[in-house]
Structure formats: C-alpha cells, structure tokens
C-alpha atoms as a PDB file:
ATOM      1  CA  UNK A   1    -134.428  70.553 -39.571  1.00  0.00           C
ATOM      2  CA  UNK A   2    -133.443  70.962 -43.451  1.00  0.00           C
ATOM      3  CA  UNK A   3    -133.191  74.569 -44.366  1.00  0.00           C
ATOM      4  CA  UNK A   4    -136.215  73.907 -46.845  1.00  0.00           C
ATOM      5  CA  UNK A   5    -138.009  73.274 -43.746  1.00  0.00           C
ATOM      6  CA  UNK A   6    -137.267  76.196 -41.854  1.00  0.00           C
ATOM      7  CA  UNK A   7    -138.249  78.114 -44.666  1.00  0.00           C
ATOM      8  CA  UNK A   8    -141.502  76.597 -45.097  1.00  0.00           C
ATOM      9  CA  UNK A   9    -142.227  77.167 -41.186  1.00  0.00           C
ATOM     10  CA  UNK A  10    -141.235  80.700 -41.681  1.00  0.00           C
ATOM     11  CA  UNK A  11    -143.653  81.268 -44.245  1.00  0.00           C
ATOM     12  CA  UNK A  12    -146.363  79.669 -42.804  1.00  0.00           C
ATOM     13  CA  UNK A  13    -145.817  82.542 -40.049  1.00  0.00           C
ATOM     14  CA  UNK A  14    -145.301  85.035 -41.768  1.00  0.00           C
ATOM     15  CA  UNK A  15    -147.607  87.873 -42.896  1.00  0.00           C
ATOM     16  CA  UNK A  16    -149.044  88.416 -46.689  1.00  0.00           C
ATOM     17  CA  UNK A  17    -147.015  91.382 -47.340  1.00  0.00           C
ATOM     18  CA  UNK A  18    -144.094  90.058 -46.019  1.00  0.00           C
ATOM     19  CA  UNK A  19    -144.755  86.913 -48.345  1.00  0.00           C
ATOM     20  CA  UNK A  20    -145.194  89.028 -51.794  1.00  0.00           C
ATOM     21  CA  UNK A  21    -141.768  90.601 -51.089  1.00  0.00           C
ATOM     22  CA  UNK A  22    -140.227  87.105 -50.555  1.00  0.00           C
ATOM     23  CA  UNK A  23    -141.477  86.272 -53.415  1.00  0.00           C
ATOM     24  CA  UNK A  24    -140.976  89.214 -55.604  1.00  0.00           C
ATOM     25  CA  UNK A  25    -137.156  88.832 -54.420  1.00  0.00           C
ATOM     26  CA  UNK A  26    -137.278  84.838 -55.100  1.00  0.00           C
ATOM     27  CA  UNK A  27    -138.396  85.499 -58.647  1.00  0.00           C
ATOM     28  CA  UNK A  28    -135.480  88.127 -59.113  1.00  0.00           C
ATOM     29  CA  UNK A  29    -132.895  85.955 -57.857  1.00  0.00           C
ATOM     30  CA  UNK A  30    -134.096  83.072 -60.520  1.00  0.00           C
ATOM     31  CA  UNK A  31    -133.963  85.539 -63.404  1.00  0.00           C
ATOM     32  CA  UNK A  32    -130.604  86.570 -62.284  1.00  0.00           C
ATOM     33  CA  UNK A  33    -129.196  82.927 -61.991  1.00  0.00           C
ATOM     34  CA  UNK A  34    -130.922  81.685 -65.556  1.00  0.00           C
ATOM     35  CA  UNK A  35    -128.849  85.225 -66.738  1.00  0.00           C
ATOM     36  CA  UNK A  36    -125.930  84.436 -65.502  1.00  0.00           C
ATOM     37  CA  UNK A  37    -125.746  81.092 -66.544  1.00  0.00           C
ATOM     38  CA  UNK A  38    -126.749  82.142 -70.250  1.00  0.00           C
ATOM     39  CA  UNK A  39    -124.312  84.720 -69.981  1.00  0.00           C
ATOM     40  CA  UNK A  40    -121.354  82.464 -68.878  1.00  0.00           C
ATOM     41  CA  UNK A  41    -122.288  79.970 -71.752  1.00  0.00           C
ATOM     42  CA  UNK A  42    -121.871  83.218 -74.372  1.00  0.00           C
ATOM     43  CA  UNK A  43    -119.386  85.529 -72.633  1.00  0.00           C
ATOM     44  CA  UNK A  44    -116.222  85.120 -70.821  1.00  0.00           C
ATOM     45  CA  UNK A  45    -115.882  85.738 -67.308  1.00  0.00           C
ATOM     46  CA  UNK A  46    -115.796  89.088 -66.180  1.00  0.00           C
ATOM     47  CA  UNK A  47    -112.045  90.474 -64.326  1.00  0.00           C
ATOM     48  CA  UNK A  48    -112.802  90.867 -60.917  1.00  0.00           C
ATOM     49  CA  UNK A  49    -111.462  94.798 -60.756  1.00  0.00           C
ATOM     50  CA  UNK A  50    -114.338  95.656 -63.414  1.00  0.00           C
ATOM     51  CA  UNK A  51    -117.145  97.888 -62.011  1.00  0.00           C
ATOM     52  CA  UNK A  52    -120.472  97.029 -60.926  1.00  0.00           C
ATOM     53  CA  UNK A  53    -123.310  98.402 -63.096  1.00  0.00           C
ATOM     54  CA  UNK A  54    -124.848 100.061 -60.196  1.00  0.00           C
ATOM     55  CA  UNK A  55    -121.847 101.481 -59.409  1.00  0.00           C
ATOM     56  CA  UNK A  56    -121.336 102.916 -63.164  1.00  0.00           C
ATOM     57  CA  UNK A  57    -124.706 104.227 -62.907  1.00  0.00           C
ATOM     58  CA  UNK A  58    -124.464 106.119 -59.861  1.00  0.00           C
ATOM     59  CA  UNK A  59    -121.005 107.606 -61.214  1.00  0.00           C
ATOM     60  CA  UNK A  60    -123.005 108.904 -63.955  1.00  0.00           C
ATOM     61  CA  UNK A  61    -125.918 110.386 -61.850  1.00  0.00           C
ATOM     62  CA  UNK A  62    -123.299 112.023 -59.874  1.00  0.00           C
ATOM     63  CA  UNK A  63    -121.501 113.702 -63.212  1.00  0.00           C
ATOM     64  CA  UNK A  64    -124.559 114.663 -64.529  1.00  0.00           C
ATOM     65  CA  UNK A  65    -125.352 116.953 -61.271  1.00  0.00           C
ATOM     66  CA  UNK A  66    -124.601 120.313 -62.362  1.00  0.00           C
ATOM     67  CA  UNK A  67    -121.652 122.167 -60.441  1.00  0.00           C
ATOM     68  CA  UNK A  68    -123.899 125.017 -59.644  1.00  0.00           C
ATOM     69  CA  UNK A  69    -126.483 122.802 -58.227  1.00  0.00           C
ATOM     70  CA  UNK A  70    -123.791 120.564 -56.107  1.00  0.00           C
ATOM     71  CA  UNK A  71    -122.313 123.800 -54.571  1.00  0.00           C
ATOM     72  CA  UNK A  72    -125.860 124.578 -53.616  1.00  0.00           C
ATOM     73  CA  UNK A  73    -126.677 121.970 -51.381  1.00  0.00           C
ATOM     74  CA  UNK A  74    -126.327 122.005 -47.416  1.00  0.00           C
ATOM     75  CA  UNK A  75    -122.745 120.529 -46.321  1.00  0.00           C
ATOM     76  CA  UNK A  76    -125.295 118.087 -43.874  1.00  0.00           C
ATOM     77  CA  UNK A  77    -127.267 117.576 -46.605  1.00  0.00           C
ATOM     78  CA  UNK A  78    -127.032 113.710 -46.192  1.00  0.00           C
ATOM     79  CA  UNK A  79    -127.299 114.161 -42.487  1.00  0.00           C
ATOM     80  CA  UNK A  80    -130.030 115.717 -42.386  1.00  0.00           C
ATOM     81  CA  UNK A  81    -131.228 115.397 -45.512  1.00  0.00           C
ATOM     82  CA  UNK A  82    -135.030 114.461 -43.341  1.00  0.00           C
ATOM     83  CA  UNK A  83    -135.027 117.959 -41.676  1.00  0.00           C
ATOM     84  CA  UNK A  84    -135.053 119.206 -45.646  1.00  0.00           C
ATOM     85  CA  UNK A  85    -137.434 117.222 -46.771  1.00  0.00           C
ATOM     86  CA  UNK A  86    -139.933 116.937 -43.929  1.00  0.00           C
ATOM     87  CA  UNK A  87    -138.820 119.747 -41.854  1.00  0.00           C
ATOM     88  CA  UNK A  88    -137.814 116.991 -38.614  1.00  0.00           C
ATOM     89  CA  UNK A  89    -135.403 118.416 -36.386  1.00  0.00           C
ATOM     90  CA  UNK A  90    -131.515 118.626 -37.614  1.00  0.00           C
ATOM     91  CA  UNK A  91    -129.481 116.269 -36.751  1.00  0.00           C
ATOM     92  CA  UNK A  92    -126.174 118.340 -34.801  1.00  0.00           C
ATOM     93  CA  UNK A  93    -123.561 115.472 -34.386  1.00  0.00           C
END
C-alpha cells in the first residue's frame, strides 16, 4: 500500500477534529516549503551553527524576566508548576 494510500485510509477513520488539525498542519508545512524555496532562490544558505528563531526568541523572553521576579519563583516551579496553577498535589521526586 502507497503511503498516499495509507493516508487516505487514515483519514477516512479519523475524527473531524482530528482532521482540521491535519489540515491546519498540512497547510503550514506548504507555506513553509514555498518559503523556503523562495528564500533559497534570494538568500544563501544558512551555516548550520546559526540559531533557530524559536530559540532566539525564547533567549529573549528569558532576558526580559526581571531578576527580582526570577528569584521569586519556586525552585520546582517547572515541576510542579500544575500544583501552582491549579492547586493539584506537588509533585515530591
């Protein structure tokens, strides 16, 4: 069975909701492609050591957290960062 196949099978299984995000990711990934392929036409290809964008952007987020507020936070704050949101049980790994 082709892969083109499979998919179509799959999606003729597969709930509505489930189908809009398929499809919702489907369109990004052809926006992405035409981009790239416009952008390889007009700019040279990018070193391999350079940064992601999301990666740059989360840097920034992370320098733009005030020291005062950073020493604020829990040290499990990722660990349990549920139990301060929602007030679920901590987590005590």
């Amino acid at each position: 069975m082709s892969t083109k196949e499979q998919l179509i099978e799959e999606i003729n299984q597969a709930p509505e909701f489930l189908l809009e995000e398929v499809l919702n990711f489907f369109l990004f990934l052809k926006v992405r492609l035409a981009e790239r392929s416009q952008g390889a036409r007009s700019q040279p290809t990018p070193a391999i050591n350079e940064t992601p964008s999301f990666l740059l952007k989360a840097q920034e987020i992370n320098q733009s957290l005030a020291t005062p507020q950073a020493e604020s936070l829990p040290a499990d704050f990722a660990k349990n960062l549920d139990h301060y949101l929602y007030g679920v049980p901590k987590v005590e790994e």
